[in-house]
C-alpha atoms as a PDB file:
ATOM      1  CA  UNK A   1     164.169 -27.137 -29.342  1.00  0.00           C
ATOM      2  CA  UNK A   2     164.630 -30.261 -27.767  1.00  0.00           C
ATOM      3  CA  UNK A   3     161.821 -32.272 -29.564  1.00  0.00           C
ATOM      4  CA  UNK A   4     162.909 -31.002 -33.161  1.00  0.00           C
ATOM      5  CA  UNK A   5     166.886 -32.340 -31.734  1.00  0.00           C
ATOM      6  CA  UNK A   6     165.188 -35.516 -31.285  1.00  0.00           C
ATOM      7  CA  UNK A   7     163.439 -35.342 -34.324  1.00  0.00           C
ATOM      8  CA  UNK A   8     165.738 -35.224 -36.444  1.00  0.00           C
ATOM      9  CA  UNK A   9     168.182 -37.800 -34.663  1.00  0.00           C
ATOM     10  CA  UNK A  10     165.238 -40.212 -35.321  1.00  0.00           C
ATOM     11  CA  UNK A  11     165.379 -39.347 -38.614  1.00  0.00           C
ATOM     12  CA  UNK A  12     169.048 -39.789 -39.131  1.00  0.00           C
ATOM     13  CA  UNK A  13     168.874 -43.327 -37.207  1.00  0.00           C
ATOM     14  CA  UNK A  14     165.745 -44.610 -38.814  1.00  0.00           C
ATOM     15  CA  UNK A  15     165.049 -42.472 -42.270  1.00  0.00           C
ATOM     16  CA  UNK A  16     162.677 -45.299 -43.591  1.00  0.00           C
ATOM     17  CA  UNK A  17     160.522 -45.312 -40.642  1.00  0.00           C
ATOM     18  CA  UNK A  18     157.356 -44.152 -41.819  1.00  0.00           C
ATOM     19  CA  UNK A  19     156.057 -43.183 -38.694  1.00  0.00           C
ATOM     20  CA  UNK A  20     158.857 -41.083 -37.678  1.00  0.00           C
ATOM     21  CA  UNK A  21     158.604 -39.321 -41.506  1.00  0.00           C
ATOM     22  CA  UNK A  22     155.091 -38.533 -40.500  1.00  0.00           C
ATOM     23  CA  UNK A  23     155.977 -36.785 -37.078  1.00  0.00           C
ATOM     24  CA  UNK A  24     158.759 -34.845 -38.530  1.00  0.00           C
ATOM     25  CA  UNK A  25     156.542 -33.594 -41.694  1.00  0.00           C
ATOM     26  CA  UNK A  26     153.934 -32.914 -38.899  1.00  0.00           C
ATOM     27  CA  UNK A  27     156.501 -30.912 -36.796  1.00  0.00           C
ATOM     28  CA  UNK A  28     157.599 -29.213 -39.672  1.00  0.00           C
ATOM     29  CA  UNK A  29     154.576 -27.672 -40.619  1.00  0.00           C
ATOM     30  CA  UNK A  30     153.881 -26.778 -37.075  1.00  0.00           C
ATOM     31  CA  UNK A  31     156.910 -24.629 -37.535  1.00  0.00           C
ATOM     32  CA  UNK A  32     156.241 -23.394 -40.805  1.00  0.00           C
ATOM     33  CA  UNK A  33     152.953 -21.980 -39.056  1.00  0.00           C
ATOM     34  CA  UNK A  34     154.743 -19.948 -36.007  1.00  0.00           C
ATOM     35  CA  UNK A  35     157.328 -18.685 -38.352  1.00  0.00           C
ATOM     36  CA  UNK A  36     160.242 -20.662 -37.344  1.00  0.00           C
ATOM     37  CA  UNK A  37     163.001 -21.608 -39.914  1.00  0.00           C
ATOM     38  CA  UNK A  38     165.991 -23.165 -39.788  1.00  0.00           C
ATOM     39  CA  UNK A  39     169.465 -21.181 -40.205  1.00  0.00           C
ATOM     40  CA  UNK A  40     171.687 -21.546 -43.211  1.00  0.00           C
ATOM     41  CA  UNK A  41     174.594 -23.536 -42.043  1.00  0.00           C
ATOM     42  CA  UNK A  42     176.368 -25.630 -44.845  1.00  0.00           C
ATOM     43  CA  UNK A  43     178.329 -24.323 -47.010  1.00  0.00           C
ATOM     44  CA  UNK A  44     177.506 -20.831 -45.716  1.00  0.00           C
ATOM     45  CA  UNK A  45     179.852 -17.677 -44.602  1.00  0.00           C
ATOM     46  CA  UNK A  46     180.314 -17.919 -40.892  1.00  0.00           C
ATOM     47  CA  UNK A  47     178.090 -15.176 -39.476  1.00  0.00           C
ATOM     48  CA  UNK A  48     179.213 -14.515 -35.563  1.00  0.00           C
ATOM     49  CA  UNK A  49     175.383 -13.857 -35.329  1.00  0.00           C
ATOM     50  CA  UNK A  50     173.819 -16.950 -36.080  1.00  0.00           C
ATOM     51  CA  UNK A  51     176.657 -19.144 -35.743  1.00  0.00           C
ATOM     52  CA  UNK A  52     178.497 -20.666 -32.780  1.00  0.00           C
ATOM     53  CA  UNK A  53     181.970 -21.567 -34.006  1.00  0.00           C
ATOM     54  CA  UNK A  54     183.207 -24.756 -31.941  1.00  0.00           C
ATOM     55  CA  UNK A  55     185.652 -26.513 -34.369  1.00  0.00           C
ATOM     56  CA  UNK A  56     188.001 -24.857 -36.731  1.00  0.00           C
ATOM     57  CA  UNK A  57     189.515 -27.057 -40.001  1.00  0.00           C
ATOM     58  CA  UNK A  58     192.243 -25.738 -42.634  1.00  0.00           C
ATOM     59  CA  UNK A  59     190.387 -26.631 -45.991  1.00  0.00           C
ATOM     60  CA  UNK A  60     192.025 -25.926 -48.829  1.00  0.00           C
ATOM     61  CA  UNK A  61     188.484 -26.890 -51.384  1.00  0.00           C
ATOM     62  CA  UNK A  62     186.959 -24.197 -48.626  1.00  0.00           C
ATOM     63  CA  UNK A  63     186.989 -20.369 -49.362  1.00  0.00           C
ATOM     64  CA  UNK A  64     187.981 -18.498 -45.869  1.00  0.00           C
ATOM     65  CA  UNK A  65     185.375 -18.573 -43.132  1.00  0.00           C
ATOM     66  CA  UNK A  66     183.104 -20.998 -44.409  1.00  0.00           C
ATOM     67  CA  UNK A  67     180.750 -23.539 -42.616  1.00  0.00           C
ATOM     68  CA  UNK A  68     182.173 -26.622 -43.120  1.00  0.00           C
ATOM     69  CA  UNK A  69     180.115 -29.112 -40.852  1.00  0.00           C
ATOM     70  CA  UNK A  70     176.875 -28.255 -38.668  1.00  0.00           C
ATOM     71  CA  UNK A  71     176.557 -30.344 -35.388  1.00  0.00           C
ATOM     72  CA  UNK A  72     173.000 -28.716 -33.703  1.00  0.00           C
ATOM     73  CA  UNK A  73     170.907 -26.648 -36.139  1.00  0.00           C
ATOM     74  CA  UNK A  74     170.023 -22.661 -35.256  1.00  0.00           C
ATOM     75  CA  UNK A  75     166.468 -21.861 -35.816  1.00  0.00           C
ATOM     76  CA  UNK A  76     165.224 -17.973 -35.887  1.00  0.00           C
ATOM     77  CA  UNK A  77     161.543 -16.743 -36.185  1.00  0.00           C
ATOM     78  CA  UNK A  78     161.712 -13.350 -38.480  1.00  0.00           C
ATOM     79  CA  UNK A  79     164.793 -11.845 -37.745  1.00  0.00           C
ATOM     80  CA  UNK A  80     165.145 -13.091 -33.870  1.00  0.00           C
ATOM     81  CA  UNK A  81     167.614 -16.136 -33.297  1.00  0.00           C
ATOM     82  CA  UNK A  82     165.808 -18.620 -31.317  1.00  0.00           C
ATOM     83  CA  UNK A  83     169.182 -20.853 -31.240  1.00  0.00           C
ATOM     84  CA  UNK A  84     172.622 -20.313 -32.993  1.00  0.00           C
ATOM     85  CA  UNK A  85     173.598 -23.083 -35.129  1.00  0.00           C
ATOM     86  CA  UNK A  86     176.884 -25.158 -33.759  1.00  0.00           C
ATOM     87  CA  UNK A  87     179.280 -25.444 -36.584  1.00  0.00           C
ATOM     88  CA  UNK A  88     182.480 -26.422 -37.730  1.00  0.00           C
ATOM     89  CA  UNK A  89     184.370 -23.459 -39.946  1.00  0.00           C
ATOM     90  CA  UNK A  90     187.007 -23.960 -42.324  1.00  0.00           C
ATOM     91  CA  UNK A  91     190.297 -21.934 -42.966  1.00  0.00           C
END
């Protein structure tokens, strides 16, 4: 988990780096291969199961007990969570 953290801060830091675009794509597919996707997180209803609440906002655009911001993305393979996602959840 810590090399796709750092992957994507490169990304966010330097997102017309070629070589960086080619390492994530390459990671990616890596993933893709064992399984591994990425939990729903934006714009999502909070699930206590694959989300780890640690900010709360009143929102009034929001509907209750949405995801309103994700700090660290959650990955799962199948139905096992490899990492809950940290998020922010409104209302």
């Amino acid at each position: 988990m810590p090399l796709i953290d750092s992957m994507v801060q490169a990304s966010q830091f330097s997102p017309d780096d070629e070589g960086i675009k080619a390492l994530a794509k390459q990671l990616s597919d890596i993933l893709t291969k064992l399984g591994i996707t990425e939990i729903e997180s934006d714009g999502a209803q909070f699930d206590p199961n694959v989300h780890n609440a640690i900010m709360h906002e009143e929102n009034p655009e929001l509907g209750e007990n949405v995801v309103s911001q994700t700090f660290q993305k959650g990955y799962k393979r199948g139905d096992k969570v490899l990492r809950c996602a940290m998020v922010k959840v409104a209302n």
